[in-house]
C-alpha atoms as a PDB file:
ATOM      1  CA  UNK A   1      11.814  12.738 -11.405  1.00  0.00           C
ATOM      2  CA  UNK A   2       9.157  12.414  -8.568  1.00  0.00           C
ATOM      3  CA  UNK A   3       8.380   8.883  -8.795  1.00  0.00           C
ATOM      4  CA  UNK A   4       6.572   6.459  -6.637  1.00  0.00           C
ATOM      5  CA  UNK A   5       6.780   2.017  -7.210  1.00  0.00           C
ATOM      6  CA  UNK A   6       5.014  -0.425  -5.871  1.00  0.00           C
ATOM      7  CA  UNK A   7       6.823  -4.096  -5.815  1.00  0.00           C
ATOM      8  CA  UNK A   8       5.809  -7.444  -4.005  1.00  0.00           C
ATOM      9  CA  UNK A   9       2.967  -8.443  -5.532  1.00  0.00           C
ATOM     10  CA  UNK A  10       2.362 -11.537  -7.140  1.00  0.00           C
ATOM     11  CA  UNK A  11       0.425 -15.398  -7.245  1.00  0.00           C
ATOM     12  CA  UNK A  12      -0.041 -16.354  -3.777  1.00  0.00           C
ATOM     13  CA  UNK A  13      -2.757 -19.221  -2.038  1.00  0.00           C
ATOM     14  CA  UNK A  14      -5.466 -18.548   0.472  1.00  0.00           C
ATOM     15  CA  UNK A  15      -3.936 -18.054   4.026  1.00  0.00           C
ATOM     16  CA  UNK A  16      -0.582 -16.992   2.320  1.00  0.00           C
ATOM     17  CA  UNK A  17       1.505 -13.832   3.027  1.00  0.00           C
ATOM     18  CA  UNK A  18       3.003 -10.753   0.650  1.00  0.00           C
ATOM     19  CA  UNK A  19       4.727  -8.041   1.601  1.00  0.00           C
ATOM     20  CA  UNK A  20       3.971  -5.102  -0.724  1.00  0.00           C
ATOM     21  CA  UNK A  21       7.037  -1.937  -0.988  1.00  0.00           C
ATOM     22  CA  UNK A  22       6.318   1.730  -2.018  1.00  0.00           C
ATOM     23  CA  UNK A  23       9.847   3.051  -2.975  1.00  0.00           C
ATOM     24  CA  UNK A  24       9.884   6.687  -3.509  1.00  0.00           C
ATOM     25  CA  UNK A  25      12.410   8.537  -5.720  1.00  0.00           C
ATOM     26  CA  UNK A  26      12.866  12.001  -6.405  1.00  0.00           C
ATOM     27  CA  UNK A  27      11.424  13.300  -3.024  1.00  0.00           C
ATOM     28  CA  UNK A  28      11.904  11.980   0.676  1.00  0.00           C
ATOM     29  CA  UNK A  29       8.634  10.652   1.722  1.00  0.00           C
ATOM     30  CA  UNK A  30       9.228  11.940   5.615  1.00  0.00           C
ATOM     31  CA  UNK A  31       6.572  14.632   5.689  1.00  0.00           C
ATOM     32  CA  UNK A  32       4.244  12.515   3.603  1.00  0.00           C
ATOM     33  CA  UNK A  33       1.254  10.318   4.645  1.00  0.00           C
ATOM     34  CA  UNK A  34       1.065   7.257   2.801  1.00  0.00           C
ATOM     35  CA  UNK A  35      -1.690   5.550   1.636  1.00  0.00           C
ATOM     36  CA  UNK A  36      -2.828   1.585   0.523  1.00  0.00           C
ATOM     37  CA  UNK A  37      -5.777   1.419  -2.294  1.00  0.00           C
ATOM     38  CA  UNK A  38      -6.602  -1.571  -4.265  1.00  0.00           C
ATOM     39  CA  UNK A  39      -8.169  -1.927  -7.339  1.00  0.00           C
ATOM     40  CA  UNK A  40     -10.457  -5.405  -8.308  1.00  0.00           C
ATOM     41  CA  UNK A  41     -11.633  -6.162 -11.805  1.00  0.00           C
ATOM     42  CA  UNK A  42     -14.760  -4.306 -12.287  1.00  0.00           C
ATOM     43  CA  UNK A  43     -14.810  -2.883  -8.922  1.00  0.00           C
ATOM     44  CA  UNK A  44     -14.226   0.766  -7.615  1.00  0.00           C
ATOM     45  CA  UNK A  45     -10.790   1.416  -6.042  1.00  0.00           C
ATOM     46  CA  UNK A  46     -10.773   1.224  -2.465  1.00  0.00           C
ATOM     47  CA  UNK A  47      -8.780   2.422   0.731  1.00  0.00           C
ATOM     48  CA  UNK A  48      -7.029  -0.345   2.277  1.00  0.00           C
ATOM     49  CA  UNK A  49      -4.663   0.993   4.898  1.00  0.00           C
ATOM     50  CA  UNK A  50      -3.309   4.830   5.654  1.00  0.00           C
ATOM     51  CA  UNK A  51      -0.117   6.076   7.795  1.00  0.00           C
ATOM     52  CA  UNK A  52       0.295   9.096   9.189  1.00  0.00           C
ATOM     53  CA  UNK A  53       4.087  10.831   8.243  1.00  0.00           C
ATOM     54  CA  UNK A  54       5.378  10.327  11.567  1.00  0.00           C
ATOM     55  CA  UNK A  55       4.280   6.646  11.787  1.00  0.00           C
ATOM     56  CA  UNK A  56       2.309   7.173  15.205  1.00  0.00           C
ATOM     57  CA  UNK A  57      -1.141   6.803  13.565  1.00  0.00           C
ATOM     58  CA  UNK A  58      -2.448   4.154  11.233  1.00  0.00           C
ATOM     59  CA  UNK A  59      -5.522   3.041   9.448  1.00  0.00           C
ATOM     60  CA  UNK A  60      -7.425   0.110   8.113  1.00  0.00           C
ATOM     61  CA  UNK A  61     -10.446  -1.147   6.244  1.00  0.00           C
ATOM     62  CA  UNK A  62     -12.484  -2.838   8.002  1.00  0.00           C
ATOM     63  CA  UNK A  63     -11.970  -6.268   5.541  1.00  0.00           C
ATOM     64  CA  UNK A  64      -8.346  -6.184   6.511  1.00  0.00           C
ATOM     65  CA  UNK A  65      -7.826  -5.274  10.210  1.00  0.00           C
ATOM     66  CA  UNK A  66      -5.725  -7.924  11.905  1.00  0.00           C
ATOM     67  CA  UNK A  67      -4.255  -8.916   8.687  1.00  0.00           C
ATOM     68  CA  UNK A  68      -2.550  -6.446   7.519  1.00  0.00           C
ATOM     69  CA  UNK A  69       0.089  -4.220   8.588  1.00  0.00           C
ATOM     70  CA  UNK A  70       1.051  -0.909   7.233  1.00  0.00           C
ATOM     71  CA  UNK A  71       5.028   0.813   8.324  1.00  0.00           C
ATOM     72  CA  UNK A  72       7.459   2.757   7.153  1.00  0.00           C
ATOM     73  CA  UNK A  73      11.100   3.801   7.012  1.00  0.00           C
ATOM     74  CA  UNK A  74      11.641   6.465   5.948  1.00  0.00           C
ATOM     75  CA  UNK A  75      15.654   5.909   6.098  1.00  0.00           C
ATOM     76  CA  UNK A  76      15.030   3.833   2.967  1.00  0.00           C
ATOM     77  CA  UNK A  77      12.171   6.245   1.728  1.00  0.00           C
ATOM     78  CA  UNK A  78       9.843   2.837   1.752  1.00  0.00           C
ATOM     79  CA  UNK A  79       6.581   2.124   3.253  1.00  0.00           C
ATOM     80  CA  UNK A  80       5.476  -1.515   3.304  1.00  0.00           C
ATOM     81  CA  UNK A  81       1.980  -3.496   3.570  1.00  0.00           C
ATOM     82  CA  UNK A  82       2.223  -6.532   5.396  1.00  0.00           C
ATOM     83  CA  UNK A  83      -0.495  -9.106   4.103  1.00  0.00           C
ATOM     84  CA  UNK A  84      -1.308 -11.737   5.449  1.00  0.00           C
ATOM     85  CA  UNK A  85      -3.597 -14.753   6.005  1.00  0.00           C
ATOM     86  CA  UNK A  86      -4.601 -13.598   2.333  1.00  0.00           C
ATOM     87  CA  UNK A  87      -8.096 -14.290   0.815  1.00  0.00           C
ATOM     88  CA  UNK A  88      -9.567 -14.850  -2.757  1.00  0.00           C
ATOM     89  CA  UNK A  89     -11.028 -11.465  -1.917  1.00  0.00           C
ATOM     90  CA  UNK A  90      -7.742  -9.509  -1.852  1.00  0.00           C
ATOM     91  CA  UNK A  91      -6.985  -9.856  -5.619  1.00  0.00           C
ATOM     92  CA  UNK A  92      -6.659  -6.617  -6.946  1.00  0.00           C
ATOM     93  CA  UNK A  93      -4.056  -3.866  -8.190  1.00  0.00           C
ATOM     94  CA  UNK A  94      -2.571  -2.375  -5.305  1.00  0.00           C
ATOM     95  CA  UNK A  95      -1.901   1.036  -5.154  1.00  0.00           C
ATOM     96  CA  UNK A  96       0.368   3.307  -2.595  1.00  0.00           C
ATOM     97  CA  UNK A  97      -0.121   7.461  -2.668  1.00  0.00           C
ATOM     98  CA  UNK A  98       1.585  10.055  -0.581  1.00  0.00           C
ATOM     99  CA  UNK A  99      -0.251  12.746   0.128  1.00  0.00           C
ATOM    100  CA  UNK A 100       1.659  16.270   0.535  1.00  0.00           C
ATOM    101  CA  UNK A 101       1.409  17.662   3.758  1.00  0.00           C
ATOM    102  CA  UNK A 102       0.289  20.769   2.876  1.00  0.00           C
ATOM    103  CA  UNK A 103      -0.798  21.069  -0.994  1.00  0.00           C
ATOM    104  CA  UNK A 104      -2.894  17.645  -0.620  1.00  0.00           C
ATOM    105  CA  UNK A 105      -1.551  16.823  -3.724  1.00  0.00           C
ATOM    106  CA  UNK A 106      -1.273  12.826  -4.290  1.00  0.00           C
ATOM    107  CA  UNK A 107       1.307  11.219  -5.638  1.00  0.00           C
ATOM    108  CA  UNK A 108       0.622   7.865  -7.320  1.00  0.00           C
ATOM    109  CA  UNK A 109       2.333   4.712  -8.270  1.00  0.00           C
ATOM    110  CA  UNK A 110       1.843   2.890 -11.190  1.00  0.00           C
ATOM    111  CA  UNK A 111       0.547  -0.252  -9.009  1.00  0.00           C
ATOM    112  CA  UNK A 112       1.027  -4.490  -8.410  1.00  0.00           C
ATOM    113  CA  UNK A 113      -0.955  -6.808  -8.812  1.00  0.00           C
ATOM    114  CA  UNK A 114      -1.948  -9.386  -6.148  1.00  0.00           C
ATOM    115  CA  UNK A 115      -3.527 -12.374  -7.313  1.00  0.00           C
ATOM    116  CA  UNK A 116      -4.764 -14.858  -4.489  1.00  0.00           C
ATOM    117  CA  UNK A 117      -5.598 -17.944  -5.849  1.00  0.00           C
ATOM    118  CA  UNK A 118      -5.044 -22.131  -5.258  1.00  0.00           C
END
């Protein structure tokens, strides 16, 4: 079954750190770009960070650059976001997708939640 999961999320304070995990099962995420999208409460889901298969080109929103930190290994068919320095502002579901190289067809997780609060 062609799954993707999302773990790490959780309660965290301003200025704090999470590292998020999108595990793939069923299918080897090596060809795959991999995308960050988050999700706030009454808001429209949003890119946060993308990475290209090979791992050589990354991307970020704008609100996160220089906090954040998208990689991969794809020996342990993972990709991580590295968050940190974390702000009221970053509570939302969090979302990974892996796009298929050549159908464009997204695979989605079911998403964590991040809640940043004191």
């Amino acid at each position: 079954q062609v799954q993707l999961v999302e773990s790490g999320g959780g309660l965290v304070q301003p200025g704090g750190s999470l590292r998020l995990s999108c595990a793939a099962s069923g299918f080897t995420l090596d060809y795959y770009a991999i995308g960050w999208s988050r999700q706030a409460p009454g808001k429209e889901r949003e890119g946060v960070s993308c990475i290209s298969s090979s791992g050589g080109s990354t991307y970020y929103a704008e609100s996160v650059k220089g906090r954040f930190t998208i990689s991969r290994d794809n020996a342990k068919n993972t990709v991580y976001l590295q968050m940190n320095s974390l702000k009221f502002e970053n509570t939302a579901v969090y979302y990974c997708n892996a796009r298929h190289p050549i159908t464009r067809y997204n695979y989605w997780g079911q998403g964590t939640q991040v809640t940043v609060s004191s």
